[in-house]
PDB file of N, CA and C in Angstrom:
ATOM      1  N   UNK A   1     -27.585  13.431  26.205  1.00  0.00           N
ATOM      2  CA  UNK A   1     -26.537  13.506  25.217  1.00  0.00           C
ATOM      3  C   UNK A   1     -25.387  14.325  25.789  1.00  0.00           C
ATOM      4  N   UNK A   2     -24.086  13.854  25.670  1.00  0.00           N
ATOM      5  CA  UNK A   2     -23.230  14.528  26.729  1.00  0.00           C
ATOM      6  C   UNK A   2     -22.617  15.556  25.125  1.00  0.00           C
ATOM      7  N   UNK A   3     -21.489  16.511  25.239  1.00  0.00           N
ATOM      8  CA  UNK A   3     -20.796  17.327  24.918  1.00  0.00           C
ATOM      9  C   UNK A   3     -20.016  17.564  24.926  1.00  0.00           C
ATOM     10  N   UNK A   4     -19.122  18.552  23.982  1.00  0.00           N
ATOM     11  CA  UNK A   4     -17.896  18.690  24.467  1.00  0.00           C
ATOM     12  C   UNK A   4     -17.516  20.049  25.054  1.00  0.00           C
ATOM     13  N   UNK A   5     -16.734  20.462  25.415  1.00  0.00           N
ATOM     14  CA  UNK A   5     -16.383  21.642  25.963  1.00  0.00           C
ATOM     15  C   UNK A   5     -16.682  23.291  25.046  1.00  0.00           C
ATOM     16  N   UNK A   6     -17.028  22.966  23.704  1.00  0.00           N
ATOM     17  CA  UNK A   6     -17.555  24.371  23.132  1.00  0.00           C
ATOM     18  C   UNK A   6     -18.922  24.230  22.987  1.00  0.00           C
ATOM     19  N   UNK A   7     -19.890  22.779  23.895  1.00  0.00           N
ATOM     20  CA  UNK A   7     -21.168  22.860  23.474  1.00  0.00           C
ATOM     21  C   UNK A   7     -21.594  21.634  22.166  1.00  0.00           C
ATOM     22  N   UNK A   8     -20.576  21.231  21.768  1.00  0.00           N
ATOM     23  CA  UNK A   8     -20.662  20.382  20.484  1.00  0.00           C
ATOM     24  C   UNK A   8     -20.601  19.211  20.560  1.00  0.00           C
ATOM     25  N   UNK A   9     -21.230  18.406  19.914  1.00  0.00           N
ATOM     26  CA  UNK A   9     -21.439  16.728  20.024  1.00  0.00           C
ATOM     27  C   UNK A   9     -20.095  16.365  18.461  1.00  0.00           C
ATOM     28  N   UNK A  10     -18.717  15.894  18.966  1.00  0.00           N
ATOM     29  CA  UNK A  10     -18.000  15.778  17.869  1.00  0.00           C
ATOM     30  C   UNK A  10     -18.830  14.342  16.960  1.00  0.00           C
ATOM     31  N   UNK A  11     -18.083  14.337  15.711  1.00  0.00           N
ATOM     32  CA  UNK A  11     -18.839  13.334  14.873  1.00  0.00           C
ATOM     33  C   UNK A  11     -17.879  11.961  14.872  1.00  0.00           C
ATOM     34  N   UNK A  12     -18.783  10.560  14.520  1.00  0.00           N
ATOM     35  CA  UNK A  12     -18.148   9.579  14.883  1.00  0.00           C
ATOM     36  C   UNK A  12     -16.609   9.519  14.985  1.00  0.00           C
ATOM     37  N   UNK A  13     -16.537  10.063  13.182  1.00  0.00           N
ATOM     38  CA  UNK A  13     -15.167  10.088  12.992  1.00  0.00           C
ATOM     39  C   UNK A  13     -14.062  10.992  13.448  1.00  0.00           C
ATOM     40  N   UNK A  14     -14.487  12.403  14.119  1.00  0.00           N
ATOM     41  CA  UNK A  14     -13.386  12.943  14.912  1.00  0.00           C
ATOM     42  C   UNK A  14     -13.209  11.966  16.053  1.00  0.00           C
ATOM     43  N   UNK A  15     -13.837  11.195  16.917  1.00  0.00           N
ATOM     44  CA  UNK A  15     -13.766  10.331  18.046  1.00  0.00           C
ATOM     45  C   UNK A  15     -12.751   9.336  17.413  1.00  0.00           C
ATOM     46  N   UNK A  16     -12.946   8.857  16.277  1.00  0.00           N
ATOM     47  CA  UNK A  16     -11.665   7.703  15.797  1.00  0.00           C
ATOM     48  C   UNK A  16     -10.421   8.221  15.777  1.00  0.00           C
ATOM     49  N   UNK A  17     -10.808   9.370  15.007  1.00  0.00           N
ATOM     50  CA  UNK A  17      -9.255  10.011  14.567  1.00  0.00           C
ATOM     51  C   UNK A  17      -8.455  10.588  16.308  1.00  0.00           C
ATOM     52  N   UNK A  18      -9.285  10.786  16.876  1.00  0.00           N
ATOM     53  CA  UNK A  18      -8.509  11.571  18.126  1.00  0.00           C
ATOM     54  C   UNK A  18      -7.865  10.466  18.902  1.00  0.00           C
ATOM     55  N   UNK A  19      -9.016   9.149  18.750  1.00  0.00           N
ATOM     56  CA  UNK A  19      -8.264   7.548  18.904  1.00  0.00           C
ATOM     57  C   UNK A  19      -7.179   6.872  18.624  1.00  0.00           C
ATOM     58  N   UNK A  20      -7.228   7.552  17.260  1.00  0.00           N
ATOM     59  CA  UNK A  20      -6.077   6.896  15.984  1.00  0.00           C
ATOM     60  C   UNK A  20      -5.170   8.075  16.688  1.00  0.00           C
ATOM     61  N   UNK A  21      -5.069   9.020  16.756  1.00  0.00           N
ATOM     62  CA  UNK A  21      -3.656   9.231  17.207  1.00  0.00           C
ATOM     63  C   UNK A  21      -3.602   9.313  18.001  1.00  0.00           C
ATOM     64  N   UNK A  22      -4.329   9.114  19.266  1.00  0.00           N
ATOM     65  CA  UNK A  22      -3.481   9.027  20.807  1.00  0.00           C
ATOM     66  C   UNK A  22      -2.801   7.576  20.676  1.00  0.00           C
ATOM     67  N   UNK A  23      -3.638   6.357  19.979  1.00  0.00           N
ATOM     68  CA  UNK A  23      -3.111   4.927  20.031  1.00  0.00           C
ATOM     69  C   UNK A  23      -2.035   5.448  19.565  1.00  0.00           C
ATOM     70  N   UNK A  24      -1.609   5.937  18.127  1.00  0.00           N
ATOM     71  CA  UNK A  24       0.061   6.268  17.770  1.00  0.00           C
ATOM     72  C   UNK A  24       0.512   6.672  18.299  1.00  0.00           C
ATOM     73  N   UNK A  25       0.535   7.446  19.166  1.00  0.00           N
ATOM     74  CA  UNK A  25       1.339   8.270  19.905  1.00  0.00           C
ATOM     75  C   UNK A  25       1.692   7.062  21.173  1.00  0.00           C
ATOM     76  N   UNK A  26       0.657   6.565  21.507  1.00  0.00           N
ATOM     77  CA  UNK A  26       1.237   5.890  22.801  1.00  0.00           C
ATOM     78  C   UNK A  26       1.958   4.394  22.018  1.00  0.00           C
ATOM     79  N   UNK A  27       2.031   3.858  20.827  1.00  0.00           N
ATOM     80  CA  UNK A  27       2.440   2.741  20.217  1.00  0.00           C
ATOM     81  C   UNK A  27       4.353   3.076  19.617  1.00  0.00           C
ATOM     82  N   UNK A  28       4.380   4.490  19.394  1.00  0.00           N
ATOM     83  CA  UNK A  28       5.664   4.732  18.863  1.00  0.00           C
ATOM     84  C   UNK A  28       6.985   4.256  19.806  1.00  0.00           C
ATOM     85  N   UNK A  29       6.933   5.163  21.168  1.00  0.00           N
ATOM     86  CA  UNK A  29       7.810   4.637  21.425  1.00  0.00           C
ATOM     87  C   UNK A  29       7.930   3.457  22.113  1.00  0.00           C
ATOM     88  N   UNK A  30       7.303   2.092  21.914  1.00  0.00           N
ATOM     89  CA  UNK A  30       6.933   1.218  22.285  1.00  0.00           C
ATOM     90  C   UNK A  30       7.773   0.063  20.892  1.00  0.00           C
ATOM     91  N   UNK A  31       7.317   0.789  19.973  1.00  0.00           N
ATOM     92  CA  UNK A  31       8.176   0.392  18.356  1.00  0.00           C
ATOM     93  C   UNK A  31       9.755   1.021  18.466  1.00  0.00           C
ATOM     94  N   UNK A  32      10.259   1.972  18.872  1.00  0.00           N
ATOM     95  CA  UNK A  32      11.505   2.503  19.043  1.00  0.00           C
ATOM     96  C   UNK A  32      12.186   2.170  20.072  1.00  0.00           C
ATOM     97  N   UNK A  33      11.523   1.502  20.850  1.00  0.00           N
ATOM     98  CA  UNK A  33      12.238   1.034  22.330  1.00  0.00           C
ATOM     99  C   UNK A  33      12.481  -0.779  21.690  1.00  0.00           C
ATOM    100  N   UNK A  34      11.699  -1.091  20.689  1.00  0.00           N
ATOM    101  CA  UNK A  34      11.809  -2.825  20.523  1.00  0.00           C
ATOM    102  C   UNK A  34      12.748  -2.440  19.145  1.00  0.00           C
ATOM    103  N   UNK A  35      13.427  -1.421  18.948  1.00  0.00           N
ATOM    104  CA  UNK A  35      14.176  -1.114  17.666  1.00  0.00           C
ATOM    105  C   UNK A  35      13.203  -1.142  16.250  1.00  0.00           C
ATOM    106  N   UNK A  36      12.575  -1.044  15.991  1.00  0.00           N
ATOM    107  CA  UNK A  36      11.792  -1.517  14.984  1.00  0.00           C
ATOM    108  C   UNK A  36      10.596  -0.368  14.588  1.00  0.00           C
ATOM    109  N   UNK A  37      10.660   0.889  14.356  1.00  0.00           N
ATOM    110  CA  UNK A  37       9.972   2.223  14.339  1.00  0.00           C
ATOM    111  C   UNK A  37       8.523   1.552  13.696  1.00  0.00           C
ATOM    112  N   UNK A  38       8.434   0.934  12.087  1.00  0.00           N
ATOM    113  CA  UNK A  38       7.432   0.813  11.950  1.00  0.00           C
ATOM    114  C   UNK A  38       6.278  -0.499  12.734  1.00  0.00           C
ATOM    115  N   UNK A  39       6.825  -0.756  14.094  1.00  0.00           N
ATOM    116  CA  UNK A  39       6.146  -1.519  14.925  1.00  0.00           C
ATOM    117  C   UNK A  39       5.063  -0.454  15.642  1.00  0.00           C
ATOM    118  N   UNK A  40       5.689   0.354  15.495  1.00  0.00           N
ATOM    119  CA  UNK A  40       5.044   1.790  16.736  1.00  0.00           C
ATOM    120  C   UNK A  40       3.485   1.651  15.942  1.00  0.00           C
ATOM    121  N   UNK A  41       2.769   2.146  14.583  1.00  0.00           N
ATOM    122  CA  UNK A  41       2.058   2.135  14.380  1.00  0.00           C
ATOM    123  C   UNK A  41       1.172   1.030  14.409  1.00  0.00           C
ATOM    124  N   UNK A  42       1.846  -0.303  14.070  1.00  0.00           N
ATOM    125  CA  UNK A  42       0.777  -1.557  13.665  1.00  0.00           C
ATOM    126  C   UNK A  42       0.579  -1.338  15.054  1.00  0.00           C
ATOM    127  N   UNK A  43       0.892  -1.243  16.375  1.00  0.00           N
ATOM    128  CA  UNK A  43       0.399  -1.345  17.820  1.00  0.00           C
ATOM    129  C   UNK A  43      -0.313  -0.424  18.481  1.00  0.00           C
ATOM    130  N   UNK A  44      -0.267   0.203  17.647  1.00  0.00           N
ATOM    131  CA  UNK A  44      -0.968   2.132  18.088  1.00  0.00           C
ATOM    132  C   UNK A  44      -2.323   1.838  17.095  1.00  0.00           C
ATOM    133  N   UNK A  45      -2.759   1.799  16.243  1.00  0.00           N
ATOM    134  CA  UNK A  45      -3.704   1.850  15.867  1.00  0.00           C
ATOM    135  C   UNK A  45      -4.513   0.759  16.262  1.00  0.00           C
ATOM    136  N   UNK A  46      -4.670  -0.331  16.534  1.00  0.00           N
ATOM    137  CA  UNK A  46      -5.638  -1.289  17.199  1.00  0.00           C
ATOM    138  C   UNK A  46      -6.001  -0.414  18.446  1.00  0.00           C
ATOM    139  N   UNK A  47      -4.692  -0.257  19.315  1.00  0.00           N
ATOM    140  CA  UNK A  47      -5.292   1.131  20.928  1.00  0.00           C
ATOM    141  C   UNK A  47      -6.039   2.309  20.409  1.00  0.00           C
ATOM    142  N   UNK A  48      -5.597   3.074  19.220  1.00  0.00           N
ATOM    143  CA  UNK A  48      -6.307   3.918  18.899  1.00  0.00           C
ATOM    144  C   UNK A  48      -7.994   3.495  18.543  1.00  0.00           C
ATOM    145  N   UNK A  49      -8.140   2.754  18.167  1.00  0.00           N
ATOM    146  CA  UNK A  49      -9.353   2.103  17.313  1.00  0.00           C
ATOM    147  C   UNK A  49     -10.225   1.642  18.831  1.00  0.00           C
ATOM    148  N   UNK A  50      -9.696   1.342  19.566  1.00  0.00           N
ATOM    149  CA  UNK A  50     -10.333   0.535  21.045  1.00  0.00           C
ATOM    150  C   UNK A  50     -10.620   2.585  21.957  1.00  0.00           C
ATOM    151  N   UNK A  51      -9.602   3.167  22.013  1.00  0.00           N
ATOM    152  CA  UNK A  51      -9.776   4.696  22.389  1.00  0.00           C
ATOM    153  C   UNK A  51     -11.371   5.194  21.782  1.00  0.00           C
ATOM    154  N   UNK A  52     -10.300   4.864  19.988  1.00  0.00           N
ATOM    155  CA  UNK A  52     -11.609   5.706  19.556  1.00  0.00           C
ATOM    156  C   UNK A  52     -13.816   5.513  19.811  1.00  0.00           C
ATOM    157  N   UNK A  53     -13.160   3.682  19.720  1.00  0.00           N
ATOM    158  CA  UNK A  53     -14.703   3.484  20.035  1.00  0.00           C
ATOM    159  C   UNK A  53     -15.177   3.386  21.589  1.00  0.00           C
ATOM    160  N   UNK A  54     -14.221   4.233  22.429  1.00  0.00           N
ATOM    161  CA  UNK A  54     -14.847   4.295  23.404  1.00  0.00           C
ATOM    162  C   UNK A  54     -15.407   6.044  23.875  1.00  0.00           C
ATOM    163  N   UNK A  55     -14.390   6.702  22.870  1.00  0.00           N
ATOM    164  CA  UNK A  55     -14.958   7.638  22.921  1.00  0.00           C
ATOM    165  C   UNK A  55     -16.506   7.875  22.169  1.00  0.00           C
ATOM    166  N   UNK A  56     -16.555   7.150  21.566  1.00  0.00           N
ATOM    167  CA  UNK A  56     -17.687   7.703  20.394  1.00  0.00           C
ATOM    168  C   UNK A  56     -18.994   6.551  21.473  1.00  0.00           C
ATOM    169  N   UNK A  57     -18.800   5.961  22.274  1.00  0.00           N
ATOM    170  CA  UNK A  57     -20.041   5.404  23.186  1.00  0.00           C
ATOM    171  C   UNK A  57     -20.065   6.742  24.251  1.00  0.00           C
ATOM    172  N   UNK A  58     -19.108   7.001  24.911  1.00  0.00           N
ATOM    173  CA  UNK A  58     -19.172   8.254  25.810  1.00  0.00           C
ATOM    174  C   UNK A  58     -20.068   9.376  25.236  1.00  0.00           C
ATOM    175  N   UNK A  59     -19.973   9.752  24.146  1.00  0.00           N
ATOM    176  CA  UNK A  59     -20.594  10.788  22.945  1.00  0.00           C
ATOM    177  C   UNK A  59     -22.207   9.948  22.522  1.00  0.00           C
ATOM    178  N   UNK A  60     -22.189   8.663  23.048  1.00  0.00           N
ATOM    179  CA  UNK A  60     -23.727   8.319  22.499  1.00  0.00           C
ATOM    180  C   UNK A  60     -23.841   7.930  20.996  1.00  0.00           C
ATOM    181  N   UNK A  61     -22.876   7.865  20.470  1.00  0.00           N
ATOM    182  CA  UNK A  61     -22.702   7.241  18.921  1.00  0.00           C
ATOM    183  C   UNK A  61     -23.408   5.515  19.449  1.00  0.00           C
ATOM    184  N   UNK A  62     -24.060   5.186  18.721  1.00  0.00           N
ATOM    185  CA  UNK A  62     -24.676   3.398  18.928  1.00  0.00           C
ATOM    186  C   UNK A  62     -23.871   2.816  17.691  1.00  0.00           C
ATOM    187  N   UNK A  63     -23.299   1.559  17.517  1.00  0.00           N
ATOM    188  CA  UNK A  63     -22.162   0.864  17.000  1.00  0.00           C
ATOM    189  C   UNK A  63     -23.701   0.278  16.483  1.00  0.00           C
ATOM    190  N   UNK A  64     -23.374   0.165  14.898  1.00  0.00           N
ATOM    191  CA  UNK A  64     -24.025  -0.913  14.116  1.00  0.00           C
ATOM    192  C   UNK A  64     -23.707  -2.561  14.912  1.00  0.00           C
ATOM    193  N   UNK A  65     -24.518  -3.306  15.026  1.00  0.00           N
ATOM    194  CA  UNK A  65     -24.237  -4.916  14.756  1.00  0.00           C
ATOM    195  C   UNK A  65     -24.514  -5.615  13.927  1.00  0.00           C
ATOM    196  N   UNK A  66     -23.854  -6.945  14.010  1.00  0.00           N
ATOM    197  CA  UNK A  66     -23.685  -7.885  12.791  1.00  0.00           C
ATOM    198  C   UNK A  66     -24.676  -7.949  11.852  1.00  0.00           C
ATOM    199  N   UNK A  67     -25.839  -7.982  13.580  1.00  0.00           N
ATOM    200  CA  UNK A  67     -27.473  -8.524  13.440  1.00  0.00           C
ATOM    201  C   UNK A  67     -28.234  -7.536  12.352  1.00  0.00           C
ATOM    202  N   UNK A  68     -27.691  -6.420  12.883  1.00  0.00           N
ATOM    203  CA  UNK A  68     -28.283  -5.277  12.188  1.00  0.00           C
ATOM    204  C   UNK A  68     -28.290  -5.006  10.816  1.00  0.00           C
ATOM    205  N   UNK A  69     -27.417  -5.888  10.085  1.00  0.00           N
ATOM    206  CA  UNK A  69     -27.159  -5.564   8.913  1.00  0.00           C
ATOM    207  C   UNK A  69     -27.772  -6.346   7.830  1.00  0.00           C
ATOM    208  N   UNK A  70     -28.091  -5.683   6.297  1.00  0.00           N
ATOM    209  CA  UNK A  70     -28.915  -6.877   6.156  1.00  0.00           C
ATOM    210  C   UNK A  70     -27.952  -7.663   5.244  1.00  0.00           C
ATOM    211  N   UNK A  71     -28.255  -8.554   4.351  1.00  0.00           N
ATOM    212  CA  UNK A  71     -27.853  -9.789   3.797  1.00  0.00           C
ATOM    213  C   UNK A  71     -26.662  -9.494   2.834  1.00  0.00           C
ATOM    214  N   UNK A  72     -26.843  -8.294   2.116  1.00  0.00           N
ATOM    215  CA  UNK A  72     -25.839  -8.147   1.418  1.00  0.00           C
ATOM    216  C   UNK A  72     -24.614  -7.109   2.137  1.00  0.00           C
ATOM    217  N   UNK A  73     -25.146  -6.464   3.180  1.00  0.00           N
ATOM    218  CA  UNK A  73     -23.750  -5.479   3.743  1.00  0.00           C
ATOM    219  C   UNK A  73     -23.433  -6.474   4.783  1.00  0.00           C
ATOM    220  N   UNK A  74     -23.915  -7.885   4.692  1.00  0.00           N
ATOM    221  CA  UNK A  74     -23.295  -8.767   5.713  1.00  0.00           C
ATOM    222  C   UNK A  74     -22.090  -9.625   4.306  1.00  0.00           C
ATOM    223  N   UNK A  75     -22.206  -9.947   3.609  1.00  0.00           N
ATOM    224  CA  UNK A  75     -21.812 -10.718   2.286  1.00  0.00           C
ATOM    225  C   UNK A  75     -19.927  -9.663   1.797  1.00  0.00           C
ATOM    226  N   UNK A  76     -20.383  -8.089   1.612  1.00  0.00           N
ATOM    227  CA  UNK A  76     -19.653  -7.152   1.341  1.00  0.00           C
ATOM    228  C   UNK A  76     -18.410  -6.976   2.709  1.00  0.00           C
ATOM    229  N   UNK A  77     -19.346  -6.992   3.900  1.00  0.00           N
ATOM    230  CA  UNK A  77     -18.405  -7.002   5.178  1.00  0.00           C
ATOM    231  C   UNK A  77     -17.287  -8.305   5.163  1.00  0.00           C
ATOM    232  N   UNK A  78     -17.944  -9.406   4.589  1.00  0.00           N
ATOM    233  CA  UNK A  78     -17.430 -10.440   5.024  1.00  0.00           C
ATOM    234  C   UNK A  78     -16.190 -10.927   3.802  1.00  0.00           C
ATOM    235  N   UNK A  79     -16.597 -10.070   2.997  1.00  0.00           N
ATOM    236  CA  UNK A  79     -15.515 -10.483   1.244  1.00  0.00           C
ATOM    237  C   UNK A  79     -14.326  -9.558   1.964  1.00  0.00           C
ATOM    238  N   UNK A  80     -14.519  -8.350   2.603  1.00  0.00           N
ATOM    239  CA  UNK A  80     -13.503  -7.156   2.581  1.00  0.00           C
ATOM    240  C   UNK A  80     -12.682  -8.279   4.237  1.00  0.00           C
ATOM    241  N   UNK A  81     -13.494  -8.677   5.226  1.00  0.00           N
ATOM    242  CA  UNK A  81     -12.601  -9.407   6.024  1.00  0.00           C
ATOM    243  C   UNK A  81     -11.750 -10.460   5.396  1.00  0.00           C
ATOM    244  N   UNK A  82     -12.166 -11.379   4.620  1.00  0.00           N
ATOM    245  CA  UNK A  82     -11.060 -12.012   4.098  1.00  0.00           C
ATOM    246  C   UNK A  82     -10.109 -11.571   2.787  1.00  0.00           C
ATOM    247  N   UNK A  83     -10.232 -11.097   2.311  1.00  0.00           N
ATOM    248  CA  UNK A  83      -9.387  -9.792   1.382  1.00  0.00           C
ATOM    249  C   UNK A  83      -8.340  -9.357   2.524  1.00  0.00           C
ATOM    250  N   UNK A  84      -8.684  -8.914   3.502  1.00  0.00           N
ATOM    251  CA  UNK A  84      -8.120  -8.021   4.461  1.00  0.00           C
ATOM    252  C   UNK A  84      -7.171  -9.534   5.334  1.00  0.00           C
ATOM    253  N   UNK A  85      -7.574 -10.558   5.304  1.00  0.00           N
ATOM    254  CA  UNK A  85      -6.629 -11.367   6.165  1.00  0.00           C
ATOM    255  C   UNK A  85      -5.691 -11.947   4.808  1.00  0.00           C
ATOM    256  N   UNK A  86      -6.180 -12.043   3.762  1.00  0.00           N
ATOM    257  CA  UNK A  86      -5.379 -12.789   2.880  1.00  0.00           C
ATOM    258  C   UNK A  86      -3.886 -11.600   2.611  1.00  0.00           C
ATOM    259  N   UNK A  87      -4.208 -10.383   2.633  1.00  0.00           N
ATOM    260  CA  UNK A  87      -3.116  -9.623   2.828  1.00  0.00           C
ATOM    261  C   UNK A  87      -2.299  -9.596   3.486  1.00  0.00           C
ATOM    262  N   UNK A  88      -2.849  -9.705   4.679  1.00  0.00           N
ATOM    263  CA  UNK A  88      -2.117  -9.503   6.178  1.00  0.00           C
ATOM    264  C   UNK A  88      -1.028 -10.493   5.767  1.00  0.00           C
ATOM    265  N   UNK A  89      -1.766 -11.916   5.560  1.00  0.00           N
ATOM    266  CA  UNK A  89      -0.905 -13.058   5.560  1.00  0.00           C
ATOM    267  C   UNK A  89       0.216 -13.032   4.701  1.00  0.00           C
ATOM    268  N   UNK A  90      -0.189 -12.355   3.574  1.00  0.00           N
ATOM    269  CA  UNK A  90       0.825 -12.302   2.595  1.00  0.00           C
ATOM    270  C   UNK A  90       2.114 -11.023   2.398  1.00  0.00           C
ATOM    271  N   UNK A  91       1.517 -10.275   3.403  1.00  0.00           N
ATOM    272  CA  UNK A  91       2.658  -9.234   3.679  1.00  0.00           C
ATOM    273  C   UNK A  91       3.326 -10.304   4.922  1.00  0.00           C
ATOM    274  N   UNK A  92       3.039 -10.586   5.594  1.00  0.00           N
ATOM    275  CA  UNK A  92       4.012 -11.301   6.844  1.00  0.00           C
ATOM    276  C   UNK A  92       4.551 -12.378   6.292  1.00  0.00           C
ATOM    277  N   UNK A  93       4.007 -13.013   4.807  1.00  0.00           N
ATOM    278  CA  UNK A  93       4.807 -14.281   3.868  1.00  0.00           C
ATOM    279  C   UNK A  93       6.477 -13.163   3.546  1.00  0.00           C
ATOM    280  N   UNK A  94       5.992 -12.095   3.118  1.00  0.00           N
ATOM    281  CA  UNK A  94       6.720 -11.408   1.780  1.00  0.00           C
ATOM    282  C   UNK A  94       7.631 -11.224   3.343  1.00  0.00           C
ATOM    283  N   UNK A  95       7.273 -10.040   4.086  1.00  0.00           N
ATOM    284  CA  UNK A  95       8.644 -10.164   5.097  1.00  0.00           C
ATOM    285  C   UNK A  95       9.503 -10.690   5.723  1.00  0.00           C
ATOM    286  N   UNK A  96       8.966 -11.820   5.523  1.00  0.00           N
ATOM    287  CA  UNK A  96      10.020 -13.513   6.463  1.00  0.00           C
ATOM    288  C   UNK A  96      10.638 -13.696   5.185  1.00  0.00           C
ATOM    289  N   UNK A  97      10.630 -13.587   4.035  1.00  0.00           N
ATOM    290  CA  UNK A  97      11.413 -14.169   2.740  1.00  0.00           C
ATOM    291  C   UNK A  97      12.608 -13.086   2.803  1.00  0.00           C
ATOM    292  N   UNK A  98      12.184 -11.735   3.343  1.00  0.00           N
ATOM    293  CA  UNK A  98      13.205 -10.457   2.785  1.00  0.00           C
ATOM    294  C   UNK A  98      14.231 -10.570   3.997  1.00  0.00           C
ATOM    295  N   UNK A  99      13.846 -10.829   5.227  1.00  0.00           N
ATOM    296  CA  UNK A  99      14.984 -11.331   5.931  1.00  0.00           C
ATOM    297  C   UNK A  99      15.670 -12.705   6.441  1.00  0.00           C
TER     298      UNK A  99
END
């Protein structure tokens, strides 16, 4: 089991969050250089999220799978993915109408 520098195994979610904002940080001026500030985040958090879960394998965190799950947190996973795309779609409807 590896560690961190005071001796401590951080928890899944400090590994995301330290993810989530290095991805922002490296996504901002990437959004300010294409003129468009709130681009910086939608591009920083997918890197953050890819950071974070690589930190949390380095740390020995084991990632649930699909397989692993049973019938109904597969059913619940799968209502919140399309919930989650029907939005997407409909915020990128609503912004092509506003300009």
């Amino acid at each position: 089991m590896k560690q961190n520098i005071q001796g401590k195994k951080p928890s899944p979610e400090t590994c995301m969050g330290i993810g989530i904002a290095i991805g922002i940080t490296l996504g901002m001026p990437l959004g300010t250089a294409m003129g468009n500030v709130a681009l910086g985040p939608a591009v920083g958090v997918p890197i953050g999220v890819a950071i974070g879960t690589l930190l949390q394998r380095k740390y020995g965190y084991k990632q649930k799978r699909w397989s692993d799950l049973s019938a109904k947190a597969k059913k619940v996973r799968m209502a919140t993915l399309i919930i989650l795309v029907i939005l997407i779609i409909a915020g990128i409807v609503l912004f092509s109408l506003v300009e």
